[in-house]
Protein backbone atom coordinates (compact mmCIF):
# COMPACT_ATOMS: atom_id res chain seq x y z
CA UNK A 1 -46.06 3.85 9.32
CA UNK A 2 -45.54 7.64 10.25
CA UNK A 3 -46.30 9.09 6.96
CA UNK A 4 -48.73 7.36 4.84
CA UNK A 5 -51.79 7.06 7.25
CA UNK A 6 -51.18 10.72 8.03
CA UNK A 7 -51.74 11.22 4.66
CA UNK A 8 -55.03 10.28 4.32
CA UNK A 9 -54.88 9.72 0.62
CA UNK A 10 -56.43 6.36 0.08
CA UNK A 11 -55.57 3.12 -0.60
CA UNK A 12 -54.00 3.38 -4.02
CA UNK A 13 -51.50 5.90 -3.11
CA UNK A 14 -50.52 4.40 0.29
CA UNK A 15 -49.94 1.40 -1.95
CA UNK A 16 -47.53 3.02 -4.48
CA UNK A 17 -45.77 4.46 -1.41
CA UNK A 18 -44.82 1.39 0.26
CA UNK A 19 -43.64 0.21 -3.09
CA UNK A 20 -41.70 2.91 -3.52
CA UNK A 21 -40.54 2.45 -0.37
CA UNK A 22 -39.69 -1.36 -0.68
CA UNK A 23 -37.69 0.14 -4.08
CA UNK A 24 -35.36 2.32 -2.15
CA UNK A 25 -35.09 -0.13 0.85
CA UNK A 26 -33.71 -2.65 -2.35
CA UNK A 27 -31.74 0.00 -3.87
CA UNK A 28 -29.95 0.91 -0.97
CA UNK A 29 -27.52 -1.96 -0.35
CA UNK A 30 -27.11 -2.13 -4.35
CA UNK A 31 -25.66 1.63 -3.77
CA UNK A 32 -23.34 0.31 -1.52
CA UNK A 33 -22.15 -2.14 -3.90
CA UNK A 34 -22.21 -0.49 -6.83
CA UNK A 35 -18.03 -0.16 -6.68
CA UNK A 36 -17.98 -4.45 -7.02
CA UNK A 37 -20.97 -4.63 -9.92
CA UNK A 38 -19.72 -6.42 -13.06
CA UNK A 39 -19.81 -4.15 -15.95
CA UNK A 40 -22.92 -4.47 -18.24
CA UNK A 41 -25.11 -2.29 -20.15
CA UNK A 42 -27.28 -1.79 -16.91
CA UNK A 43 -24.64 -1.50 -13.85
CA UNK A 44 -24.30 1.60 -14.11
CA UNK A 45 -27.97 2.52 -14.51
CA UNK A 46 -28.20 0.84 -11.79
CA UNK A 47 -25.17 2.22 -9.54
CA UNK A 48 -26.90 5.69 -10.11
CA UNK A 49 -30.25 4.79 -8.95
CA UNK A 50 -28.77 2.79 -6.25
CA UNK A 51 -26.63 6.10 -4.74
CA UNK A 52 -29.61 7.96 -5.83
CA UNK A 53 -31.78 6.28 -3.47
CA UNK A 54 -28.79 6.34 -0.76
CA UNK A 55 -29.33 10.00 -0.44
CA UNK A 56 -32.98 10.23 -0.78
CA UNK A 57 -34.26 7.65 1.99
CA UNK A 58 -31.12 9.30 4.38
CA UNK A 59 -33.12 12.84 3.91
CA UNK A 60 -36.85 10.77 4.49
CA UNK A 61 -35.41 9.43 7.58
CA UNK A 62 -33.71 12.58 9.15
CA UNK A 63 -37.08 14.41 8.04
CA UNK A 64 -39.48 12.02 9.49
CA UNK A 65 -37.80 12.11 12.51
CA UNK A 66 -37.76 16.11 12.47
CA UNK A 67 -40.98 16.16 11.56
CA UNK A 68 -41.30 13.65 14.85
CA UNK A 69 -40.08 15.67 17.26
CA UNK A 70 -42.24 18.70 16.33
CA UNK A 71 -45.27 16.99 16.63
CA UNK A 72 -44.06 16.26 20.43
CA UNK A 73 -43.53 19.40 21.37
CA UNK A 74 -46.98 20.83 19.95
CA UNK A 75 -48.83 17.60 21.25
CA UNK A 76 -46.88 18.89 24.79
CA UNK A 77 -48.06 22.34 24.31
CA UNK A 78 -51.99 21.59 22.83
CA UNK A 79 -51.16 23.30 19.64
CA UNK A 80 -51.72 19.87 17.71
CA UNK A 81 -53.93 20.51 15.28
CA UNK A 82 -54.95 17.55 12.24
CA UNK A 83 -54.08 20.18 9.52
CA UNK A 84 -50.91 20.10 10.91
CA UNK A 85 -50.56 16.65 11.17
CA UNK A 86 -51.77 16.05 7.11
CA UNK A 87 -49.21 19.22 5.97
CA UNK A 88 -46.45 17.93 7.72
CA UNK A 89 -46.63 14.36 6.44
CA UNK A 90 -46.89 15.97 2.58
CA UNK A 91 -44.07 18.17 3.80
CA UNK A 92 -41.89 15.34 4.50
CA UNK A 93 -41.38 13.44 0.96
CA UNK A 94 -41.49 17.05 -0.61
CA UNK A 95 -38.41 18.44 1.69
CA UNK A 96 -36.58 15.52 1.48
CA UNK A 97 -36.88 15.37 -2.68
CA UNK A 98 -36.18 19.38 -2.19
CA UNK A 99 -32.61 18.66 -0.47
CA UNK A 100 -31.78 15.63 -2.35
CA UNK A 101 -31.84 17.61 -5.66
CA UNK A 102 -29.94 20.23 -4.18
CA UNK A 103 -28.09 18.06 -3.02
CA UNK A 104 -27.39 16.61 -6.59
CA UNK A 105 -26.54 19.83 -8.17
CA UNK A 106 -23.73 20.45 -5.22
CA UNK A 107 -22.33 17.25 -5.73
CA UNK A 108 -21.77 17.23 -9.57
CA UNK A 109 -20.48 20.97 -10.01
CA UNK A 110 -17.14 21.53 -10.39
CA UNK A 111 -15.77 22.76 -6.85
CA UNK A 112 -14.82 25.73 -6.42
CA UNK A 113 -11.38 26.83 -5.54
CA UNK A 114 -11.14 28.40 -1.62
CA UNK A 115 -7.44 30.07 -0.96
CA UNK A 116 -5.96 29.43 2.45
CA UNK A 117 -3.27 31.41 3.72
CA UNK A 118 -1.32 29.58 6.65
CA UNK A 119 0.65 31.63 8.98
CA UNK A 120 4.35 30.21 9.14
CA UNK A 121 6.51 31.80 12.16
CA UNK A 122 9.91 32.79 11.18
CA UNK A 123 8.76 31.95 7.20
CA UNK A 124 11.89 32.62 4.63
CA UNK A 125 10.95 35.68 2.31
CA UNK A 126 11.66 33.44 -0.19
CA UNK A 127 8.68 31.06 0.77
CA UNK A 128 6.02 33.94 1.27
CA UNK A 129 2.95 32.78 -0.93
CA UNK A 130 4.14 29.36 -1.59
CA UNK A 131 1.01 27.72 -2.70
CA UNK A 132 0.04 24.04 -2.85
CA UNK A 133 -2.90 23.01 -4.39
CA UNK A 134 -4.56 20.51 -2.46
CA UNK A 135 -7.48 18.32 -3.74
CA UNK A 136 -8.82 15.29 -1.59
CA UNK A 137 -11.86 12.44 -1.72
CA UNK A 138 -12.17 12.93 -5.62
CA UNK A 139 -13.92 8.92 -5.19
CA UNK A 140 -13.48 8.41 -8.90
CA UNK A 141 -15.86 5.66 -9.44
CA UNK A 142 -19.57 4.57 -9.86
CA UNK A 143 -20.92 8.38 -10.47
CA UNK A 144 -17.54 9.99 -10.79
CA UNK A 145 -15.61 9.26 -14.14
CA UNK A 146 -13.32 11.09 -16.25
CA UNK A 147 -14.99 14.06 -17.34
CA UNK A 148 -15.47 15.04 -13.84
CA UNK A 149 -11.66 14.80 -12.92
CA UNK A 150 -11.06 16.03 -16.47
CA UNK A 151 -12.17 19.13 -15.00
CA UNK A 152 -10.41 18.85 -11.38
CA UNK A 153 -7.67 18.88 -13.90
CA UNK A 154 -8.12 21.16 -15.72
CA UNK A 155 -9.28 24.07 -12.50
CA UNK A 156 -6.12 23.00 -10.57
CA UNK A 157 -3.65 23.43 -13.65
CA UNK A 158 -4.73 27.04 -13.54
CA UNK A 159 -3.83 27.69 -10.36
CA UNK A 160 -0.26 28.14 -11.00
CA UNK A 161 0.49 26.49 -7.42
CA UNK A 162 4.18 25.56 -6.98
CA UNK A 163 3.17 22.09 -6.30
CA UNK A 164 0.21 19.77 -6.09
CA UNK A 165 -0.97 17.31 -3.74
CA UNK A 166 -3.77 14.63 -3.90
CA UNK A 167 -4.85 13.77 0.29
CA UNK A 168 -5.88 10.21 -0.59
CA UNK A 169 -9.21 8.63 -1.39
CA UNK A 170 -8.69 9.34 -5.13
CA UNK A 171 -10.49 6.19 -5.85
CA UNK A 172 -13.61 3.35 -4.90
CA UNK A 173 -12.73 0.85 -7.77
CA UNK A 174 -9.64 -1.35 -9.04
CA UNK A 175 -7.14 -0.11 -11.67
CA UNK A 176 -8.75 -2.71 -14.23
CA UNK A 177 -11.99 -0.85 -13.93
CA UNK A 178 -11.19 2.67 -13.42
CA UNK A 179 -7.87 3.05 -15.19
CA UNK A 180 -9.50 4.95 -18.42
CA UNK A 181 -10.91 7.35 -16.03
CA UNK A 182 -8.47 8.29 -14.14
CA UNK A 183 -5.85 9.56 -17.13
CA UNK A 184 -6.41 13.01 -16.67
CA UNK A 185 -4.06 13.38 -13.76
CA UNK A 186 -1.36 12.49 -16.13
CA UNK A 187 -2.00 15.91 -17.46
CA UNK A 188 -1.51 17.82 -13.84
CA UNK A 189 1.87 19.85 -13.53
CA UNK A 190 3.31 22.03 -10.95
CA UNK A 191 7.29 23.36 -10.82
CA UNK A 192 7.74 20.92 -7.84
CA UNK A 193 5.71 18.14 -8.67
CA UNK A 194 2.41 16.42 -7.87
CA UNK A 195 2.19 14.18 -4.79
CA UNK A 196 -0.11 11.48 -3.36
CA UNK A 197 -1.00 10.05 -0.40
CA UNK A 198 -3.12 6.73 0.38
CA UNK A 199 -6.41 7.04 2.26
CA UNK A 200 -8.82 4.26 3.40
CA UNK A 201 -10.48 3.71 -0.02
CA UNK A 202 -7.44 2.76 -1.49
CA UNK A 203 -6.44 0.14 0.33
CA UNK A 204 -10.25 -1.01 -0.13
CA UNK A 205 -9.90 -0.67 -3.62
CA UNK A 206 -6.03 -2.62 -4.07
CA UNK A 207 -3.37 0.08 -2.89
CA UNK A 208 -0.54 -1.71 -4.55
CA UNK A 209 -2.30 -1.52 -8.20
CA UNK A 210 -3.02 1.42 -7.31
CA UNK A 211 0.14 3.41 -6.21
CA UNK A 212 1.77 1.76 -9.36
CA UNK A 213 -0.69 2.83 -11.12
CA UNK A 214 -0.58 6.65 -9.97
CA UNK A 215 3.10 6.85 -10.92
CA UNK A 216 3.03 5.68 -14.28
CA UNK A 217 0.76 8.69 -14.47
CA UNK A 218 3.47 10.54 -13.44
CA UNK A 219 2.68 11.61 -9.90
CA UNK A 220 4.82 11.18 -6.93
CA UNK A 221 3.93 9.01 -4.39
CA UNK A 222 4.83 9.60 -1.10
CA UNK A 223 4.58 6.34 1.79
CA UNK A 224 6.00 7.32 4.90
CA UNK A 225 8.68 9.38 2.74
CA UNK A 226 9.38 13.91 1.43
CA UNK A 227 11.20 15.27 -0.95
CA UNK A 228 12.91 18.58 -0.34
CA UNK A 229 12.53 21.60 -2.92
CA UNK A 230 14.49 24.93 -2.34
CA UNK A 231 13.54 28.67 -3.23
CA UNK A 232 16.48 30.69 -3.22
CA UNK A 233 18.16 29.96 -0.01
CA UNK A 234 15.23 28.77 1.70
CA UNK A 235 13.90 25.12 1.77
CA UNK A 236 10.55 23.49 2.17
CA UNK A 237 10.05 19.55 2.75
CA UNK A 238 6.50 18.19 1.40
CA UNK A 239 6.42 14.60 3.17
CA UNK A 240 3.52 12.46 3.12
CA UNK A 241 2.16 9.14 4.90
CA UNK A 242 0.43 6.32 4.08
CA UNK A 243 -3.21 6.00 5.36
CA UNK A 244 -4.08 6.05 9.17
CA UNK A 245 -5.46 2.63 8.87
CA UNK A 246 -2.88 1.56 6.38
CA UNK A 247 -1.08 -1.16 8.78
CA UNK A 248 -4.87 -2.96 8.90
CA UNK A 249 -4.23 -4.21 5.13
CA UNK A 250 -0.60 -3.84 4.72
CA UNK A 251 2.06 -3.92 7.81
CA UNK A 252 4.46 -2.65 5.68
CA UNK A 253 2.29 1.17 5.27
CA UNK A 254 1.93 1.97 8.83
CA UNK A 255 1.61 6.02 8.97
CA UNK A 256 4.82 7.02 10.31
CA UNK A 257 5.08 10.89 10.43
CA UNK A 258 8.40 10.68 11.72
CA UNK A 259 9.73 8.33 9.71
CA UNK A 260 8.37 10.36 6.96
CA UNK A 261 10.88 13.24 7.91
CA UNK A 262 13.58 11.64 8.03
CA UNK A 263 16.71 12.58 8.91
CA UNK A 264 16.08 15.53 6.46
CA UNK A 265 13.94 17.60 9.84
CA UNK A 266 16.45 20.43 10.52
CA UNK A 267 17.56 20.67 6.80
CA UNK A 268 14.10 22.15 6.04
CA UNK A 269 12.84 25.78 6.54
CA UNK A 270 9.38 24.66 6.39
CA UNK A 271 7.96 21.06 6.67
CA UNK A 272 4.37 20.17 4.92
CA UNK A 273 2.84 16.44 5.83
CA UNK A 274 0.26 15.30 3.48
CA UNK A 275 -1.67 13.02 5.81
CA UNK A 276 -5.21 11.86 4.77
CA UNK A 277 -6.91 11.75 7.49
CA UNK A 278 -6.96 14.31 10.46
CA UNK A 279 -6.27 12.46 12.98
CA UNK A 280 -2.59 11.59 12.27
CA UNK A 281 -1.89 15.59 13.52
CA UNK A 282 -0.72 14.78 17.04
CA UNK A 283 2.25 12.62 15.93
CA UNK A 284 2.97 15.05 12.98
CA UNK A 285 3.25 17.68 15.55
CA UNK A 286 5.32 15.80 17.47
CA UNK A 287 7.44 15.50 14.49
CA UNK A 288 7.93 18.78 13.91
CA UNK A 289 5.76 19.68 11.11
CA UNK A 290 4.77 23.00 10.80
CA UNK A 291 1.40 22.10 8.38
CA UNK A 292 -0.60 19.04 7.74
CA UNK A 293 -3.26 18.47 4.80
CA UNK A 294 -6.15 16.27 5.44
CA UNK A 295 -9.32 15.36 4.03
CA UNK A 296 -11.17 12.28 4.36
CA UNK A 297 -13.89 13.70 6.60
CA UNK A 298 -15.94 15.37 3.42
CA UNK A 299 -17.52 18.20 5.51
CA UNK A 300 -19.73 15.92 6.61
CA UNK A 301 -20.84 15.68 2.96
CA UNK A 302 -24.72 16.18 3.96
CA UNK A 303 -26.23 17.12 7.12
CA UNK A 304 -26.64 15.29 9.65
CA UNK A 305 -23.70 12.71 9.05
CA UNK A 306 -21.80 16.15 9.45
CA UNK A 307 -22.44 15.70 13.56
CA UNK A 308 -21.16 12.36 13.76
CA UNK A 309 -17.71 13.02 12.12
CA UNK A 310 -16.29 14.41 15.69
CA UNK A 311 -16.87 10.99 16.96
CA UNK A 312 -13.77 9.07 14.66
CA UNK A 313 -11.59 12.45 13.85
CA UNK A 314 -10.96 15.88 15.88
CA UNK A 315 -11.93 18.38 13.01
CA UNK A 316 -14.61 18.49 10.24
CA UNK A 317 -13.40 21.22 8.17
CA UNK A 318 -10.55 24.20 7.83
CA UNK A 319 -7.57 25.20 9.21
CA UNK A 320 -7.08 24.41 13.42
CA UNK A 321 -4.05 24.59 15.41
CA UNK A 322 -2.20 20.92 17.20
CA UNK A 323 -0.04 22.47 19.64
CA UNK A 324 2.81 24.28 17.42
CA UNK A 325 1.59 23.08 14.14
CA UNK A 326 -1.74 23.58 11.94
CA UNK A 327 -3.66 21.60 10.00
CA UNK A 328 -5.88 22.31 7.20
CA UNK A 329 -8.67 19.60 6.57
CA UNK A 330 -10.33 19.94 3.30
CA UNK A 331 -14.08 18.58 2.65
CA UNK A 332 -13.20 16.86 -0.11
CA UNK A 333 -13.09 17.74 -4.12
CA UNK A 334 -15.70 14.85 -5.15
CA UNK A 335 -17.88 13.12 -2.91
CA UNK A 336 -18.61 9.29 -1.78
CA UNK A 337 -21.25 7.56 -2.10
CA UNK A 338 -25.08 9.52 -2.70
CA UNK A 339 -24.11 11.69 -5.43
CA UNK A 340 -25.57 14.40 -2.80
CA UNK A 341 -23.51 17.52 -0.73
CA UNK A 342 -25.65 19.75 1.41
CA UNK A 343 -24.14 22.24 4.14
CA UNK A 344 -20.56 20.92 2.99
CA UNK A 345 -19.76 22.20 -0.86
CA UNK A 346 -17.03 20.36 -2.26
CA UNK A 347 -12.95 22.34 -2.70
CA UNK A 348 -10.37 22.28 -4.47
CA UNK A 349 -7.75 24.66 -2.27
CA UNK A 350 -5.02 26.15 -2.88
CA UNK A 351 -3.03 26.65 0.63
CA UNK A 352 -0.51 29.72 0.68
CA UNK A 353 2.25 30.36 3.35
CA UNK A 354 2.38 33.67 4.90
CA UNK A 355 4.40 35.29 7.36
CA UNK A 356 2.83 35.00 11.32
């Protein structure tokens, strides 16, 4: 209705674009399911164009309505003109294919590694450039499968961090389906271990199965619980809790920062919470951490979901301060959903502490 008449094309293409319309308008809830398709020959075909069309009709709409507003302003001003009205409709489906591509290629490279270096008041000179590497929303899945953590794995490996952490949202599937593909972290080492933490998408995906299924592979879980690893005569805790929203599916996982210390607070010269989503800061501050990880927001993932992030969680992206502690929020080392990142490239980081 705002594009096609604009057009002024004739009746045969106006035709093929409401069916291609209709197409995407039928694809788009079959994206959103494509985690709960049976396997056959064609489900995955199928997921793809599904998340495919996800991302596309998300960049017609934000376009069109762009596109929208300009025409307001110039109809406001007298500047209207109908060559203006015909290019912008054509510009329309050509910007939003434009960003959706881009958008593509974003999404499936391998993300690049961004160092953070966290200032730590009164840090032990034995933990100056202790490095975690942190990666976060990997969504193995419909679109993600094991060549693409394959080579998570193999990026972080190289690091050399002295320990690993995985923020939660590793997965949008159940263990019977996604098993195969998610071997590779089996092959992830660090001198003090690799540690997970629930997010949302487990717990939609059956956490239980799932944080069995994540130590067989060898990698420390960590609900509402640390360990404590010393360098020299300093210590560090690395403590992590279960998913904000945990307690919604399973009572048992409420996110408990302080419970997650322990009685272990003043043994440690430095305390790390792996928390997945931001939002669990203020009671991590309150118990005395001096860093949390996050992820879950993505970046935003694509503009302009980006915008509406602020309204469930306090940061999109980087390192902020909570009162006497920071936390570092990473957008994510996969993505969810449209195989699509624009404004928001995917990270794996590695997180160093430095003297204040």
């Amino acid at each position: 209705m705002r594009l096609l008449p604009d057009l002024d094309a004739g009746l045969l293409v106006n035709m093929a674009g409401v069916l291609v319309l209709v197409l995407l308008t039928v694809l788009v809830p079959v994206g959103l399911m494509s985690a709960s398709l049976r396997r056959r020959r064609w489900s995955e075909l199928v997921s793809w164009l599904g998340l495919l069309s996800m991302g596309l009709f998300s960049s017609l709409l934000v376009t069109t309505l762009l596109r929208d507003l300009v025409l307001i302003v110039l109809r406001i001003t007298g500047l209207i003109s109908p060559a203006i009205i015909h290019g912008s409709a054509m510009a329309v489906p050509l910007v939003a294919l434009g960003v959706t591509l881009l958008g593509f290629v974003n999404a499936r490279r391998l993300a690049r590694v961004k160092q953070v270096d966290v200032p730590i008041a009164g840090l032990p000179p034995s933990l100056n450039g202790y490095a975690i590497a942190q990666v976060s929303d990997i969504h193995v899945g419909p679109t993600i499968k094991r060549p693409y953590l394959n080579a998570i794995v193999n990026r972080v490996n190289k690091l050399g961090a002295d320990a690993i952490a995985i923020t939660g949202d590793l997965v949008d599937g159940s263990v019977h389906r996604l098993s195969l593909h998610t071997q590779p972290l089996a092959r992830l080492a660090a001198p003090d271990g690799v540690f997970f933490v629930t997010g949302n998408h487990e717990y939609y995906s059956g956490a239980e199965e799932w944080i069995a299924e994540v130590r067989r592979l060898g990698v420390t879980v960590l609900l509402n619980q640390h360990v404590l690893r010393r360098r020299d005569d300093a210590t560090v805790m690395i403590a992590g809790v279960a998913d904000y929203s945990a307690h919604h599916f399973n009572p048992g996982h409420k996110s408990d920062p302080r419970a997650a210390a322990g009685s272990a607070r003043n043994a440690a010269d430095v305390r790390i919470l792996l928390a997945h989503q931001p939002r669990s800061a203020p009671e991590a501050a309150e118990a005395g951490f001096h860093l949390q990880l996050s992820g879950h927001t993505h970046g935003g993932q694509f503009f302009p979901w980006n915008l509406f992030v602020p309204l469930q969680q306090p940061f999109v992206a980087g390192l902020h301060r909570v009162r006497d502690m920071w936390v570092y929020i990473s957008r994510g080392t996969g993505y969810w959903g449209p195989p699509k990142r624009f404004g928001a490239p995917s990270e794996i980081t590695l997180v160093r502490l430095v003297p204040a």
